[in-house]
N, C-alpha and C. Protein backbone atom coordinates (compact mmCIF):
# COMPACT_ATOMS: atom_id res chain seq x y z
N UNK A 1 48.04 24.57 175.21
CA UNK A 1 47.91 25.99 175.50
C UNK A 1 46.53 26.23 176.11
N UNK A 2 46.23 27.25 176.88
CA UNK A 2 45.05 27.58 178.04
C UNK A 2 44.76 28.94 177.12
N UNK A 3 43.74 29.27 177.23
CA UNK A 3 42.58 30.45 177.18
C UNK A 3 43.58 31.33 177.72
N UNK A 4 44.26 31.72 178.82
CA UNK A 4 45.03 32.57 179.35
C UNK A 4 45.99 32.96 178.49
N UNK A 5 47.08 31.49 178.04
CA UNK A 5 47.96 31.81 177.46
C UNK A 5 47.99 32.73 176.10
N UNK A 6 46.64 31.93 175.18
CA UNK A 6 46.46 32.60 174.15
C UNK A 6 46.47 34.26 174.44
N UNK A 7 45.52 34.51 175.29
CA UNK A 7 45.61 35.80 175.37
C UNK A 7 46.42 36.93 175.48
N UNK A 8 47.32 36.20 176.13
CA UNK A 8 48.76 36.84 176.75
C UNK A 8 49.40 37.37 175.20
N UNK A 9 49.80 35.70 174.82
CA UNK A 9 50.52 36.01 173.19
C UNK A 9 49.85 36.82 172.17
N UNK A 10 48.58 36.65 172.48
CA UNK A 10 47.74 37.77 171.10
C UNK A 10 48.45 39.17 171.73
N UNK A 11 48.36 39.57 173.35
CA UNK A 11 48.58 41.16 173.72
C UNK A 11 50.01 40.83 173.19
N UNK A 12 51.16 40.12 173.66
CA UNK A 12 52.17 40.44 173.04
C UNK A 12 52.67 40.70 171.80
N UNK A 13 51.86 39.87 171.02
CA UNK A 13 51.69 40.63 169.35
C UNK A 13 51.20 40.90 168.79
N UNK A 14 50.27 42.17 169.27
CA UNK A 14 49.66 42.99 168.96
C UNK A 14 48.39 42.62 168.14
N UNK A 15 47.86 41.52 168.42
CA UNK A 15 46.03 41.20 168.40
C UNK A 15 44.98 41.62 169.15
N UNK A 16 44.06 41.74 168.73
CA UNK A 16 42.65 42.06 169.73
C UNK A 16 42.72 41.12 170.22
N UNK A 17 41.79 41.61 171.40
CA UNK A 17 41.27 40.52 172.48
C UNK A 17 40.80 39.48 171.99
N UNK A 18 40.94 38.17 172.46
CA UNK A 18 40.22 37.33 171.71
C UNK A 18 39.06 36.94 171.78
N UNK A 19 38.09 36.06 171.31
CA UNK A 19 36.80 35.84 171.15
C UNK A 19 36.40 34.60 170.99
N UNK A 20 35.09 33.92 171.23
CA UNK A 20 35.07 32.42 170.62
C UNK A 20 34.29 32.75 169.69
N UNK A 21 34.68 31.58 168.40
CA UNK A 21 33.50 31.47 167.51
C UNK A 21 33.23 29.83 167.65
N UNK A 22 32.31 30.28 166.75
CA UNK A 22 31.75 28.12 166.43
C UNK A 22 32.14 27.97 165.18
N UNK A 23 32.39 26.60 165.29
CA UNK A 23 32.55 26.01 164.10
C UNK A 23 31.31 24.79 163.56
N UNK A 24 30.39 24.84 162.91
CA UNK A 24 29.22 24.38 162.83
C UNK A 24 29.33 22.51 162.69
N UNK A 25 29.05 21.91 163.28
CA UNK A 25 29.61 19.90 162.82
C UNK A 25 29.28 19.75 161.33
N UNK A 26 30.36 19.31 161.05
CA UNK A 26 30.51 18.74 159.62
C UNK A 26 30.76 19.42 158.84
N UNK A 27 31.17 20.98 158.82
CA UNK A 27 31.68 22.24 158.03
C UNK A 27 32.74 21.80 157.52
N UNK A 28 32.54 22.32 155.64
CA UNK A 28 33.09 22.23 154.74
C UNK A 28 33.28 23.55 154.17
N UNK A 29 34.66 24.65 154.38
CA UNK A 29 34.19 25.99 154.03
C UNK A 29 34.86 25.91 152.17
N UNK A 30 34.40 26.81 151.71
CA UNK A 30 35.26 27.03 150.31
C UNK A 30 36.68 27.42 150.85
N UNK A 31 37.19 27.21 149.87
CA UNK A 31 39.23 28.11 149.66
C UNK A 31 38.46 29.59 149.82
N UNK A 32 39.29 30.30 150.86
CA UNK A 32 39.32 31.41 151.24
C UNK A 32 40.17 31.85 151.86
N UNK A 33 40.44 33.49 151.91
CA UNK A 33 41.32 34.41 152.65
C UNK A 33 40.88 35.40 153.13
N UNK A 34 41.87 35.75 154.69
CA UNK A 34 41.35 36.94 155.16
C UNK A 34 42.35 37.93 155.34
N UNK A 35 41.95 39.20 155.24
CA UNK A 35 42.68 40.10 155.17
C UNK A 35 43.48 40.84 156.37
N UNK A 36 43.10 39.52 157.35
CA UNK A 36 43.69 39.64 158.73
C UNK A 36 44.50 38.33 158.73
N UNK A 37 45.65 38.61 159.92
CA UNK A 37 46.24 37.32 160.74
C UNK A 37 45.23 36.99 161.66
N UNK A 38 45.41 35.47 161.83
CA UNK A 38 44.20 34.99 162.76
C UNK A 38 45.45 34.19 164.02
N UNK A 39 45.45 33.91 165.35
CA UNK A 39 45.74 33.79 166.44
C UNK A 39 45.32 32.80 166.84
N UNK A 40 45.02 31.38 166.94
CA UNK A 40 43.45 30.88 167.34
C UNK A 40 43.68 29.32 168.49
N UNK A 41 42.91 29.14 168.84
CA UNK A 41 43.19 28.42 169.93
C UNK A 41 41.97 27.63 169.49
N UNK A 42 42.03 25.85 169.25
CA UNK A 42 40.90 24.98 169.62
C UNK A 42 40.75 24.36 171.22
N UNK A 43 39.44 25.22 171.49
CA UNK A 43 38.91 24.86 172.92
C UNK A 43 38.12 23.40 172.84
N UNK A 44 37.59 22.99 171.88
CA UNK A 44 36.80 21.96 171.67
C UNK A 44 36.85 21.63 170.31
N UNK A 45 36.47 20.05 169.99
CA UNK A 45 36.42 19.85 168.74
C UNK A 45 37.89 19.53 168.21
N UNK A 46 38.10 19.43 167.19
CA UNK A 46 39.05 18.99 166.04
C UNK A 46 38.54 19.82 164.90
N UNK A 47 39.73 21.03 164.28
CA UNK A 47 39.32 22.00 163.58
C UNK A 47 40.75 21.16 162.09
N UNK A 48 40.11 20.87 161.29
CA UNK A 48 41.34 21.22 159.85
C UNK A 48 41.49 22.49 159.00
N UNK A 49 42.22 22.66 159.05
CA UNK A 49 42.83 24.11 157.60
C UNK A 49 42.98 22.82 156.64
N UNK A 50 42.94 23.23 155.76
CA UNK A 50 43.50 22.49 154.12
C UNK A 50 43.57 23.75 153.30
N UNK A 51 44.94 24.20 152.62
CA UNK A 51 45.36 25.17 151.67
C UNK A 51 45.79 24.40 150.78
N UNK A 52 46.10 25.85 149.62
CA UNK A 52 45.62 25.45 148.07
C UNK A 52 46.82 24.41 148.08
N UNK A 53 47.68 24.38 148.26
CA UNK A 53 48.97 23.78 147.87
C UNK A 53 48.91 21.98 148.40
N UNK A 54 47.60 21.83 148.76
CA UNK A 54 47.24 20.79 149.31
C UNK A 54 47.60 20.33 150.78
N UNK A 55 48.49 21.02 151.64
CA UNK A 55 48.50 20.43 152.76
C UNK A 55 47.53 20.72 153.46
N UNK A 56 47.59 20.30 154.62
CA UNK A 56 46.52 20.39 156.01
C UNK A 56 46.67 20.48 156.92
N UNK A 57 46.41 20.86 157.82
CA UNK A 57 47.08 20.74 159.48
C UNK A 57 45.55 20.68 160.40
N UNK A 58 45.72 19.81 161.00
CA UNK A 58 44.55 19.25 161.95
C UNK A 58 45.05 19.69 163.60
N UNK A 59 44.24 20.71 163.74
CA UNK A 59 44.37 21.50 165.10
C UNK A 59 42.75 20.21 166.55
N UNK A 60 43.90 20.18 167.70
CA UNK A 60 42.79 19.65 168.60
C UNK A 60 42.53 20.00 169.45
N UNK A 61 41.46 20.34 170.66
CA UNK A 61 41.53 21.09 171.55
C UNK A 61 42.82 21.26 172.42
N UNK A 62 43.60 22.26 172.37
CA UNK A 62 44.82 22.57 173.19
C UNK A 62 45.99 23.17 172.84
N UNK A 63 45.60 22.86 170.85
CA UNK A 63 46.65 23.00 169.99
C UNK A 63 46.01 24.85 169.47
N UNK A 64 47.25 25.84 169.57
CA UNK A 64 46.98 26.81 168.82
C UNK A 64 47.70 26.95 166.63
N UNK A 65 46.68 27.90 166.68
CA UNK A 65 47.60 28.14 165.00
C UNK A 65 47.74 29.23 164.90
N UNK A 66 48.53 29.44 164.13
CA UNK A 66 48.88 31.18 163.57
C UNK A 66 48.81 31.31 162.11
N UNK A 67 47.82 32.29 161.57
CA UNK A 67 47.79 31.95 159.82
C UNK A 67 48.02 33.29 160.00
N UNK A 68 48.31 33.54 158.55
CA UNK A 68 48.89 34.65 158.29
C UNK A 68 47.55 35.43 157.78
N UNK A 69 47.78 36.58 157.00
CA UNK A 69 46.73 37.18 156.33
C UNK A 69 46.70 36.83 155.00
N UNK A 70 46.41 36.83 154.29
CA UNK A 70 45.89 36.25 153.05
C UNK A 70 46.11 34.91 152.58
N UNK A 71 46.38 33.83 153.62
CA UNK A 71 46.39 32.58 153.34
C UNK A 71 44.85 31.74 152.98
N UNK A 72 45.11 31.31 151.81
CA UNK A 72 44.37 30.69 151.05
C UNK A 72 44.02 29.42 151.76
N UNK A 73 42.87 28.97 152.74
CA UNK A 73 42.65 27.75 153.37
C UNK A 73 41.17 27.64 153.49
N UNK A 74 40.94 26.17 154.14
CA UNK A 74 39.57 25.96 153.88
C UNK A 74 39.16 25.53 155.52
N UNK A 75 37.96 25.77 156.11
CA UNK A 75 38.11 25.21 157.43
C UNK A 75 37.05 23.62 157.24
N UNK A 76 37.70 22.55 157.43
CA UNK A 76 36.51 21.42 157.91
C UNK A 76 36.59 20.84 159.60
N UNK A 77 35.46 20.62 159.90
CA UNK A 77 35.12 20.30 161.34
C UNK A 77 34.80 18.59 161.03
N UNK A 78 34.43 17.79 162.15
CA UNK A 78 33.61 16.39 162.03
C UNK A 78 32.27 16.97 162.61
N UNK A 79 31.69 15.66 162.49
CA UNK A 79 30.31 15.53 163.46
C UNK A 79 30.30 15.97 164.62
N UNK A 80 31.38 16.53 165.19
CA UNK A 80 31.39 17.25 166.87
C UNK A 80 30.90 18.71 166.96
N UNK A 81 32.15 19.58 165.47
CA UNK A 81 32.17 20.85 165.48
C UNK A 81 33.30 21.22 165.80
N UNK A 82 33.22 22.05 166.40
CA UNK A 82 34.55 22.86 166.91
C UNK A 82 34.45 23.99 167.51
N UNK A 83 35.12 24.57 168.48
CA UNK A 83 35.00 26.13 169.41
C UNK A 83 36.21 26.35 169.30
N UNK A 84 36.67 27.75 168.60
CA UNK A 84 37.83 28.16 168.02
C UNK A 84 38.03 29.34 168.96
N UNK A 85 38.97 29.71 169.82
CA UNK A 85 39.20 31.13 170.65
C UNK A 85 40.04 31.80 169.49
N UNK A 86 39.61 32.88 169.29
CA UNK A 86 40.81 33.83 168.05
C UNK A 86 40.91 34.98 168.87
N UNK A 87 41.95 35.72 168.29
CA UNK A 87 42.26 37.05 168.16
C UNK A 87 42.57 37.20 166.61
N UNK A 88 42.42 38.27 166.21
CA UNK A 88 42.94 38.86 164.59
C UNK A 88 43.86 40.36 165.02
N UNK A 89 45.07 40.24 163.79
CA UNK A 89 45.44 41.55 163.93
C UNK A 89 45.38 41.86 161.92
């Protein structure tokens, strides 16, 4: 998926514009939730989710995800980092 595409699908379902954030190298976040759906696109890097229930899903530059809102996950990066394009609704 392209920067374009994401964007397209966030306007089609009803997300903000999207944005980049960073993901810092070697980030280990706590179990957390947000009170938004997140949209997100890895531009760079290799991003993991790990939720409570123990799975994981390892996103790589090209690959998008869709989490829901109050999903319980953790973000880890490697030694590279990561550049995450989101939208939230």
């Amino acid at each position: 998926m392209t920067e374009d595409e994401l964007r397209n699908l966030a306007m089609e379902r009803g997300y903000s514009a999207p944005t980049h954030k960073e993901f810092e190298p070697n980030l280990l976040s706590e179990l957390h939730a947000h009170d938004f759906a997140v949209l997100g696109l890895v531009t760079r890097g290799t991003l993991r989710l790990a939720y409570q229930d123990g799975r994981e899903d390892i996103f790589v530059t090209g690959q998008y995800c869709d989490l829901p809102s109050g999903t319980l996950h953790s973000e880890r990066t490697n030694e590279e980092g990561a550049t995450f394009y989101l939208a939230v609704k």
